[in-house]
N, C-alpha and C. Protein backbone atom coordinates (compact mmCIF):
# COMPACT_ATOMS: atom_id res chain seq x y z
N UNK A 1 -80.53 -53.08 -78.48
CA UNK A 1 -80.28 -51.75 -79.02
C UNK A 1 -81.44 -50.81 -78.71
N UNK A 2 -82.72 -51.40 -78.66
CA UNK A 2 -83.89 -50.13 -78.54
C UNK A 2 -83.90 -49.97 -77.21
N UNK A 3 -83.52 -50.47 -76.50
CA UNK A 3 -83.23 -50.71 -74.78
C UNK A 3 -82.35 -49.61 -74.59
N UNK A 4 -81.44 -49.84 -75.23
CA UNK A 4 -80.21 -48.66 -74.83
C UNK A 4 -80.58 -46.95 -75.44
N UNK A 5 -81.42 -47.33 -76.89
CA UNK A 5 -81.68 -45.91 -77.45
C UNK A 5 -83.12 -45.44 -76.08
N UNK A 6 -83.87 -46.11 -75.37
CA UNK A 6 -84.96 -45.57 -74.97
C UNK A 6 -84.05 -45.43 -73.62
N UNK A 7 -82.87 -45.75 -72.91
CA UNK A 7 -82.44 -45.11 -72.37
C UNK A 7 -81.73 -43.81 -72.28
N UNK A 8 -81.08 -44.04 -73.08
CA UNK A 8 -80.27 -42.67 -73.31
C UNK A 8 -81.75 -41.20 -73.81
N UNK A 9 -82.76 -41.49 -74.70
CA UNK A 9 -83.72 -40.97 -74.99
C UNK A 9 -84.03 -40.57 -73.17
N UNK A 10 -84.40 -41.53 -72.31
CA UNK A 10 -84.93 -40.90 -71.28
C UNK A 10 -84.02 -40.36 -69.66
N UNK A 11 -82.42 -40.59 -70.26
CA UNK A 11 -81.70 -40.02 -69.59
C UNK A 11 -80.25 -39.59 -70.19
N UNK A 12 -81.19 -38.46 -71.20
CA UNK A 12 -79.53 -37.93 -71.94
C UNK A 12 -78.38 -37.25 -71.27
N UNK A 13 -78.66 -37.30 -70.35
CA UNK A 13 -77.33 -36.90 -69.22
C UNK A 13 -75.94 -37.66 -68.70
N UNK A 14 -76.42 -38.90 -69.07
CA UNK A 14 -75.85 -39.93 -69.50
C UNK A 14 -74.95 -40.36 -70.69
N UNK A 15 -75.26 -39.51 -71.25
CA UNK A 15 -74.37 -39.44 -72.95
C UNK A 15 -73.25 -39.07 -72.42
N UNK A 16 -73.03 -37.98 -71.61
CA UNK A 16 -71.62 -37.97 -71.54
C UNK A 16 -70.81 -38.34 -70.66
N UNK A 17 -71.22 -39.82 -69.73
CA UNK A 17 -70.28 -40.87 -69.68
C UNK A 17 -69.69 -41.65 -71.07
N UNK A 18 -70.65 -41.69 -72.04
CA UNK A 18 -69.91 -41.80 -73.22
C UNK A 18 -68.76 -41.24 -73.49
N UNK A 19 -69.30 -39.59 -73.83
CA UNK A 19 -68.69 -38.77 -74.33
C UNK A 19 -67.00 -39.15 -73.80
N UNK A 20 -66.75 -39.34 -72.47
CA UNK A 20 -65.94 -39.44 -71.16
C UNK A 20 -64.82 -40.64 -71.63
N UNK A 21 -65.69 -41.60 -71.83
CA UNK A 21 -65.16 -43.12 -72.11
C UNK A 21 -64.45 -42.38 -73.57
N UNK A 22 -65.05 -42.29 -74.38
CA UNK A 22 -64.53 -42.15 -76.51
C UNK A 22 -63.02 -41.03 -75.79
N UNK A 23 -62.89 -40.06 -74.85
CA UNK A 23 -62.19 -38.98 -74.63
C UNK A 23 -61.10 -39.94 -74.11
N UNK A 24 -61.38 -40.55 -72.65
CA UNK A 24 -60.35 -41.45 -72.03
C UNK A 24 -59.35 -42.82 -73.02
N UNK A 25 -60.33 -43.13 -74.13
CA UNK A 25 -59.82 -43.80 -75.42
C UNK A 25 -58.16 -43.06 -75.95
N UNK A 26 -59.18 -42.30 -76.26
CA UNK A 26 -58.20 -41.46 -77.07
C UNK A 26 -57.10 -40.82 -76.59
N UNK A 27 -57.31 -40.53 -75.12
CA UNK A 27 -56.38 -39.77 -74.49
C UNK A 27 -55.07 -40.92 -73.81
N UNK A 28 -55.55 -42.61 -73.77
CA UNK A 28 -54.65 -43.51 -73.79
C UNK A 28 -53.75 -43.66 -75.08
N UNK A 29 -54.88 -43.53 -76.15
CA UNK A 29 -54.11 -44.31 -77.41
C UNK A 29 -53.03 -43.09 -77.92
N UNK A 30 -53.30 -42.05 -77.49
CA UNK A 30 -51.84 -40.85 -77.67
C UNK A 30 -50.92 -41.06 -76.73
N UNK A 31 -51.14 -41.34 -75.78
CA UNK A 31 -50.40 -41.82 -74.42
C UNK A 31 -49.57 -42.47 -75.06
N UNK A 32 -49.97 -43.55 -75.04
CA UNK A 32 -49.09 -44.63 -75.82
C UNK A 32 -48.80 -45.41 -77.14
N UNK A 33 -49.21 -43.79 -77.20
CA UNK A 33 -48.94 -44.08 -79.04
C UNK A 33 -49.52 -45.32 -79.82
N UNK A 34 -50.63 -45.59 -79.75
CA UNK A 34 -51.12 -46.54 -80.45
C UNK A 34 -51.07 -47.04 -82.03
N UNK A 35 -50.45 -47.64 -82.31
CA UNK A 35 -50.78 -48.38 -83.75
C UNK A 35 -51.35 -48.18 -84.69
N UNK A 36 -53.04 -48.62 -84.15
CA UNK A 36 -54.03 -48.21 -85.00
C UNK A 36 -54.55 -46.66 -84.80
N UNK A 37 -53.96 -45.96 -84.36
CA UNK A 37 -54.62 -44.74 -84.62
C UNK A 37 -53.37 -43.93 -85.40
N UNK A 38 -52.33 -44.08 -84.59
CA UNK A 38 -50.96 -43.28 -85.31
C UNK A 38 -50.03 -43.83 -86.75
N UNK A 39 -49.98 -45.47 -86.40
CA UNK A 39 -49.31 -46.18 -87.19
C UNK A 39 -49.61 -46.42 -88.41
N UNK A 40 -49.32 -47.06 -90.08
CA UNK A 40 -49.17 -47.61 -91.16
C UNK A 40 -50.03 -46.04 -91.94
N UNK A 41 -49.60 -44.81 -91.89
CA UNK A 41 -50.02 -43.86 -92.11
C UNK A 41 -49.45 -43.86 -94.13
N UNK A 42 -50.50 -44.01 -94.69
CA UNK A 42 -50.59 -43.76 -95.80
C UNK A 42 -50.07 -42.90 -96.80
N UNK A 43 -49.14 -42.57 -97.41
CA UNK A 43 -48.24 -41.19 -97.71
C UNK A 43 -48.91 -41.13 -98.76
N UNK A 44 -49.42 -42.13 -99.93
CA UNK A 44 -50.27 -41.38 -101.26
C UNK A 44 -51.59 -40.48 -101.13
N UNK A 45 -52.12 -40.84 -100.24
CA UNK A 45 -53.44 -40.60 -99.96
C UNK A 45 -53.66 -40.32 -98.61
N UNK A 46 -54.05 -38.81 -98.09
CA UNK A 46 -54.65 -38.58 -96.80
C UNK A 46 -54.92 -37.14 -97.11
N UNK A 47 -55.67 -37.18 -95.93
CA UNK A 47 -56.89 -36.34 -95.90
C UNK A 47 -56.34 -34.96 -93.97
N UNK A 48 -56.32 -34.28 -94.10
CA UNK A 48 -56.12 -33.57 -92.62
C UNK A 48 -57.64 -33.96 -92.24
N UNK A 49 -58.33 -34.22 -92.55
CA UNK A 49 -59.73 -34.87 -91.70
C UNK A 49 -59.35 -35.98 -90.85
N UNK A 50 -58.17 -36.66 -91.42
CA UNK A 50 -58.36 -38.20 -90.38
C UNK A 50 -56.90 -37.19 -90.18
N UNK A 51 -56.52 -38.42 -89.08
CA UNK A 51 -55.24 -38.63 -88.19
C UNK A 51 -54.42 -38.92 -89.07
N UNK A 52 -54.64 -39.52 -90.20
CA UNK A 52 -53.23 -39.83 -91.25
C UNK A 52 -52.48 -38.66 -91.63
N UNK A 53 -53.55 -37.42 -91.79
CA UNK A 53 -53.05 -36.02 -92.35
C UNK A 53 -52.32 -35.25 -91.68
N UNK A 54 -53.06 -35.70 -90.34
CA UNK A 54 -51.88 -34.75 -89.20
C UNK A 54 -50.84 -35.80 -88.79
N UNK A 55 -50.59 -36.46 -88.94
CA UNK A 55 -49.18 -37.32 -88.81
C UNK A 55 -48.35 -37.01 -89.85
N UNK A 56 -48.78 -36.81 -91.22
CA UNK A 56 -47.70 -36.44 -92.47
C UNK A 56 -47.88 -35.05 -92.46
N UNK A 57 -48.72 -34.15 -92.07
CA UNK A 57 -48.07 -32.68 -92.05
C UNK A 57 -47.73 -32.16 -90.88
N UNK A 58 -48.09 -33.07 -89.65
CA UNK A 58 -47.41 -32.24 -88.72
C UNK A 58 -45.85 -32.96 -87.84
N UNK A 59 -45.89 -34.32 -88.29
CA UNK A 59 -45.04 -35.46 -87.45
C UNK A 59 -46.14 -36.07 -86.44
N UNK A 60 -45.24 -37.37 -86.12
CA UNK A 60 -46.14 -38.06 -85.57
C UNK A 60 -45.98 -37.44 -84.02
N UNK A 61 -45.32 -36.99 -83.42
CA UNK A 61 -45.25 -36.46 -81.94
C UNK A 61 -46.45 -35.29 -81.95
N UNK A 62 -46.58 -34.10 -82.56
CA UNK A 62 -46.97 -33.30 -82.71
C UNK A 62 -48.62 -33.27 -82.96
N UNK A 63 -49.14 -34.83 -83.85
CA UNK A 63 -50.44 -35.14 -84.17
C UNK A 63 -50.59 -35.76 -82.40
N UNK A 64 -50.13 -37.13 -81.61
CA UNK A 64 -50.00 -36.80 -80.88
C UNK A 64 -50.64 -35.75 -79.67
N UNK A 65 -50.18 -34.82 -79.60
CA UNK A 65 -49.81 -34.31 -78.64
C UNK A 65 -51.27 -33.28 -79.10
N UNK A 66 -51.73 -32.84 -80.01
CA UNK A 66 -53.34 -32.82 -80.50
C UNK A 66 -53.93 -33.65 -80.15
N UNK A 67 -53.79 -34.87 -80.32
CA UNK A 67 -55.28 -35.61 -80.39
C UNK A 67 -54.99 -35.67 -78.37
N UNK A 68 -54.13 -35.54 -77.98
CA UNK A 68 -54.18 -35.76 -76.34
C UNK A 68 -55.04 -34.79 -75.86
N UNK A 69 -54.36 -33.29 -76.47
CA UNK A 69 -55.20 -31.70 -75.86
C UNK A 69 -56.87 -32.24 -76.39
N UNK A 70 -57.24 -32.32 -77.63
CA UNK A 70 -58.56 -32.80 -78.04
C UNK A 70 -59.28 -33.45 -76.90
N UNK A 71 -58.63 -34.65 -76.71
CA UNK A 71 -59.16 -36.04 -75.63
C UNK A 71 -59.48 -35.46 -74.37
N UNK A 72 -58.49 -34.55 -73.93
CA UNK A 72 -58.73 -33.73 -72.65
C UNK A 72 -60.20 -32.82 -73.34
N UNK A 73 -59.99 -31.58 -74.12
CA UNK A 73 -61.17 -31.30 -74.01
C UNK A 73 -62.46 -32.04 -73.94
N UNK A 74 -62.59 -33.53 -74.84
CA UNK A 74 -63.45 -33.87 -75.00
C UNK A 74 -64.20 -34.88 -73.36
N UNK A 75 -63.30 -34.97 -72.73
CA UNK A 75 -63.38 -35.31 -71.45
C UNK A 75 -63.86 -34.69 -70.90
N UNK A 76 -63.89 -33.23 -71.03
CA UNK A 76 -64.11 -32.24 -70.03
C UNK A 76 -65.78 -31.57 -70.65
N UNK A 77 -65.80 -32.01 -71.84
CA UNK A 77 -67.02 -31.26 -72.58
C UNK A 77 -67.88 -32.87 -72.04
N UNK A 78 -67.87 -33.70 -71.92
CA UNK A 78 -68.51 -35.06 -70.96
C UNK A 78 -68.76 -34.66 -70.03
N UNK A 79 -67.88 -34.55 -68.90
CA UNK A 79 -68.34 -33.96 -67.79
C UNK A 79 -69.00 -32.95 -67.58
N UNK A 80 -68.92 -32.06 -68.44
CA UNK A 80 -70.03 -30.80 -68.11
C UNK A 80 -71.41 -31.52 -68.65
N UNK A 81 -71.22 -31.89 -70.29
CA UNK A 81 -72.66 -32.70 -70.46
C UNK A 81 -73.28 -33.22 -69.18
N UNK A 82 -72.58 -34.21 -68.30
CA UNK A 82 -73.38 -35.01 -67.78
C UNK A 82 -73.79 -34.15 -66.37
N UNK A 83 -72.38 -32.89 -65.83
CA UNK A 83 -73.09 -32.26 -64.73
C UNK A 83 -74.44 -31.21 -64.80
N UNK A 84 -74.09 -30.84 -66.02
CA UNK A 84 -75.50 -29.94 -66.16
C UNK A 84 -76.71 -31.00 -66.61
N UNK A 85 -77.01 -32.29 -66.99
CA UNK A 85 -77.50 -32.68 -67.11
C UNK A 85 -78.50 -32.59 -65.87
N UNK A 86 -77.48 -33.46 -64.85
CA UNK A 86 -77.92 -33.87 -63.39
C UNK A 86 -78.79 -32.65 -62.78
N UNK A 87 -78.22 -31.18 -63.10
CA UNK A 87 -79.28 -29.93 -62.84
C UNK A 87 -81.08 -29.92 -63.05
């Protein structure tokens, strides 16, 4: 772990291959509708902070089809991290 923090510490440009990977996650698990992110959605209790909230107020296609546009931005806010990094 201090290996990886004194890397990223000495090449934070690199964070957003992270950033890239958590985006490409997410932008599968809407794809294909994943389980654990969309599925056993809680009706007593949720919050519009998590994904449970936007599945019961918006439908599950519609949360979806957010967290995909999100995943794309967040893909794209990676790639700029890491190209302006490389500057």
């Amino acid at each position: 772990m201090e290996k990886l923090q004194t890397f990223f510490a000495e090449n934070p440009h690199y964070f957003g291959l992270v950033i890239v990977a958590f985006g490409v996650v997410m932008l599968l698990s809407a794809i294909y509708d994943a389980k654990w992110v969309f599925g056993d959605v809680s009706r007593a209790t949720y919050s519009l902070r998590k994904i449970d909230g936007w599945v019961n107020f918006f439908g599950r296609k519609t949360a979806r089809i957010m967290v995909g546009v999100m995943s794309i931005i967040t893909i794209l806010a990676g790639i700029v991290w890491f190209v302006i990094g490389q500057l």
